[in-house]
Each structure stands twice: as C-alpha cells, then as structure tokens.
C-alpha atoms as a PDB file:
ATOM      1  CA  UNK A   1      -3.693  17.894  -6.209  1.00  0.00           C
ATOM      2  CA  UNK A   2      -6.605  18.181  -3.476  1.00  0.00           C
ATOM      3  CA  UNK A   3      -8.115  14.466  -2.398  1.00  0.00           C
ATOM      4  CA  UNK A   4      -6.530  11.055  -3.095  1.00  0.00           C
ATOM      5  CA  UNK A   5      -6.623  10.240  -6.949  1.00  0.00           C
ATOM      6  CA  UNK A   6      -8.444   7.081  -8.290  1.00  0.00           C
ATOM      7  CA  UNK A   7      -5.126   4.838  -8.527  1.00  0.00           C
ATOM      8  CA  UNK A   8      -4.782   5.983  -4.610  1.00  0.00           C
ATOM      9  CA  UNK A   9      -8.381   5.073  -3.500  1.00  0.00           C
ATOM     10  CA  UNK A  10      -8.450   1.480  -5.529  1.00  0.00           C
ATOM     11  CA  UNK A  11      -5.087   0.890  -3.543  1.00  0.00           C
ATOM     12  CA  UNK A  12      -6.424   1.375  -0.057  1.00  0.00           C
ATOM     13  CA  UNK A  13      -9.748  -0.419  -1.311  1.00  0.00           C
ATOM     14  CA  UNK A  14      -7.236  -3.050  -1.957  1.00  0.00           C
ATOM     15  CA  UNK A  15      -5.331  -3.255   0.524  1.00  0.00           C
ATOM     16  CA  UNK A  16      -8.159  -2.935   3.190  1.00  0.00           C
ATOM     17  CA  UNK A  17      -8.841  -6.593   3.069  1.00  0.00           C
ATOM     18  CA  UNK A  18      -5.232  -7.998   2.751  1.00  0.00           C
ATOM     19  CA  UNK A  19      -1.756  -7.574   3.095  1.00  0.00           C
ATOM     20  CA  UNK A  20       0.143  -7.568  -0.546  1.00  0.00           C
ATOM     21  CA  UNK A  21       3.427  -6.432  -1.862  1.00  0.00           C
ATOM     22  CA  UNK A  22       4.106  -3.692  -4.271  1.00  0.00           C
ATOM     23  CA  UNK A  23       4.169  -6.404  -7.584  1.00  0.00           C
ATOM     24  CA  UNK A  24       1.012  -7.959  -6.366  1.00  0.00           C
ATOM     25  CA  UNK A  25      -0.777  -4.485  -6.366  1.00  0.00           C
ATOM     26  CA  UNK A  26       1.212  -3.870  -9.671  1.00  0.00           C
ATOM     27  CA  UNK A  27      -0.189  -7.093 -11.139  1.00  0.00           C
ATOM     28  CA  UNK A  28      -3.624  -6.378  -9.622  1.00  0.00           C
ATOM     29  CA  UNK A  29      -4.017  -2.829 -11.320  1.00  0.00           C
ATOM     30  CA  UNK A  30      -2.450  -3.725 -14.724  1.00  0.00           C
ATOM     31  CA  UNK A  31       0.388  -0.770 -13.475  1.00  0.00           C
ATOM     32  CA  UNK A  32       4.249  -1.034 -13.743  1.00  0.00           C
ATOM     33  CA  UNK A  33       5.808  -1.951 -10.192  1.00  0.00           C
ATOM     34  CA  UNK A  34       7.956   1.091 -10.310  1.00  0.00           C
ATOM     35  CA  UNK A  35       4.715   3.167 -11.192  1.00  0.00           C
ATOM     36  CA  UNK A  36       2.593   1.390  -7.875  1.00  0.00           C
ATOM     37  CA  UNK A  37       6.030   1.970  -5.463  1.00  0.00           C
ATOM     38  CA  UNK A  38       5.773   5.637  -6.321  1.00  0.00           C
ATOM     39  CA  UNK A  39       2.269   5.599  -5.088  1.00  0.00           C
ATOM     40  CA  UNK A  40       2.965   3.603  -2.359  1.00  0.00           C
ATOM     41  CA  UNK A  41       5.624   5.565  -0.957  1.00  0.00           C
ATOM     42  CA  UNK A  42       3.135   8.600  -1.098  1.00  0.00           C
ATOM     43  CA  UNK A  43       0.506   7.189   0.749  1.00  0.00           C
ATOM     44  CA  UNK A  44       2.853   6.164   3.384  1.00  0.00           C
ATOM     45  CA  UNK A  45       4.684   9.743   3.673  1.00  0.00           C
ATOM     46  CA  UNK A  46       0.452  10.826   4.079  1.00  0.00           C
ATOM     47  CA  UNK A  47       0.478   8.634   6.977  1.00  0.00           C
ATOM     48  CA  UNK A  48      -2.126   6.241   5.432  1.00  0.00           C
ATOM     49  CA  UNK A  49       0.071   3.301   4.820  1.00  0.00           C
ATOM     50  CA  UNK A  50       2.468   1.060   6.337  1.00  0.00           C
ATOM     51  CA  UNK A  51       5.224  -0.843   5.300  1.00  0.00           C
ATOM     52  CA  UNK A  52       7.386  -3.764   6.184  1.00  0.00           C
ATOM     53  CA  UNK A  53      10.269  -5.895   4.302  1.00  0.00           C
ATOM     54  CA  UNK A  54       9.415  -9.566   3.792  1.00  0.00           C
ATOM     55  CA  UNK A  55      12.093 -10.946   2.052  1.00  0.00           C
ATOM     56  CA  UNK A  56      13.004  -8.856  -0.941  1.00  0.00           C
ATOM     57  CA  UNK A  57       9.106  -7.982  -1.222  1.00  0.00           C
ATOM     58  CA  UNK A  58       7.896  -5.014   0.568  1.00  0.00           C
ATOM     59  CA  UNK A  59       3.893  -5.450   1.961  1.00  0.00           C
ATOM     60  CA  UNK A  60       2.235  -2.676   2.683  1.00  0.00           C
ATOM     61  CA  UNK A  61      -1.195  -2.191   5.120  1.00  0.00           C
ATOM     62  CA  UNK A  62      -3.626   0.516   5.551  1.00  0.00           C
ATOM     63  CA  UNK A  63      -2.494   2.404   9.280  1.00  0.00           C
ATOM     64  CA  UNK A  64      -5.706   1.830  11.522  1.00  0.00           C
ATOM     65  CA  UNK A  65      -5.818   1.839  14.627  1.00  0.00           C
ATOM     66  CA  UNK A  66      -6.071  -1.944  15.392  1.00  0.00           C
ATOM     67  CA  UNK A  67      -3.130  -2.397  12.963  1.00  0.00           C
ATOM     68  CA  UNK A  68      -1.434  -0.234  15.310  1.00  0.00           C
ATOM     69  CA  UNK A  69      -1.737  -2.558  17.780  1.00  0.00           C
ATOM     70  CA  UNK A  70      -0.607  -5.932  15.519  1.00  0.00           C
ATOM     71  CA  UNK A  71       2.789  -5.627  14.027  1.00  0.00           C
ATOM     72  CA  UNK A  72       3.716  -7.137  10.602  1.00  0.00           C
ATOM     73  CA  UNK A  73       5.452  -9.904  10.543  1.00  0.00           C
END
C-alpha cells in the first residue's frame, strides 16, 4: 500500500496534540485495542511514532524533532 491509510493519518492527527495510550486511541476511533496496537506498531517501525511504557499502558507520540529533544516520562 503506497501513502499512510485513513486510520493512520486520523492517528497522527490525534496524537499531534497529546500523548495517549493505545486504549485511549482505541476508544477514540470506535477500533478494537488489538486492531489500533497493530497500527501503532507500524507507524513506529516507519519511524513516525514513538513509544514508551507507563505502567501497563503504552503512550505513544508523533517523532519530531523537538520531541527528540524531551523524553517521555
């Protein structure tokens, strides 16, 4: 598939204002968790996400270059 798909682009829409986990984003797009994780984990491999483990929740960020510079806490 050439280009990020729809579910891909309302992610990083999402996620370019806040930090949420994988059932937030679930919850958010009316998707299963396991379905949103898959997608997750794709955009990350592309190099457009970031992730860190909070808990048992994992958050996930778009990779910019100023969140390069603040880690997740």
């Amino acid at each position: 598939m050439l280009g990020e798909s729809v579910v891909e682009k309302k992610i990083l829409a999402m996620l370019g204002g806040e930090l949420l986990s994988t059932s937030e984003i679930a919850k958010r797009l009316n998707m299963r968790r396991e379905v949103v994780a898959g997608y997750l984990e794709a955009l990350k491999d592309q190099g457009k996400l970031e992730k860190a483990t909070v808990g048992r929740s994992h958050i996930y960020r778009p990779i910019t270059v100023k969140s390069r510079e603040v880690p997740i806490k």
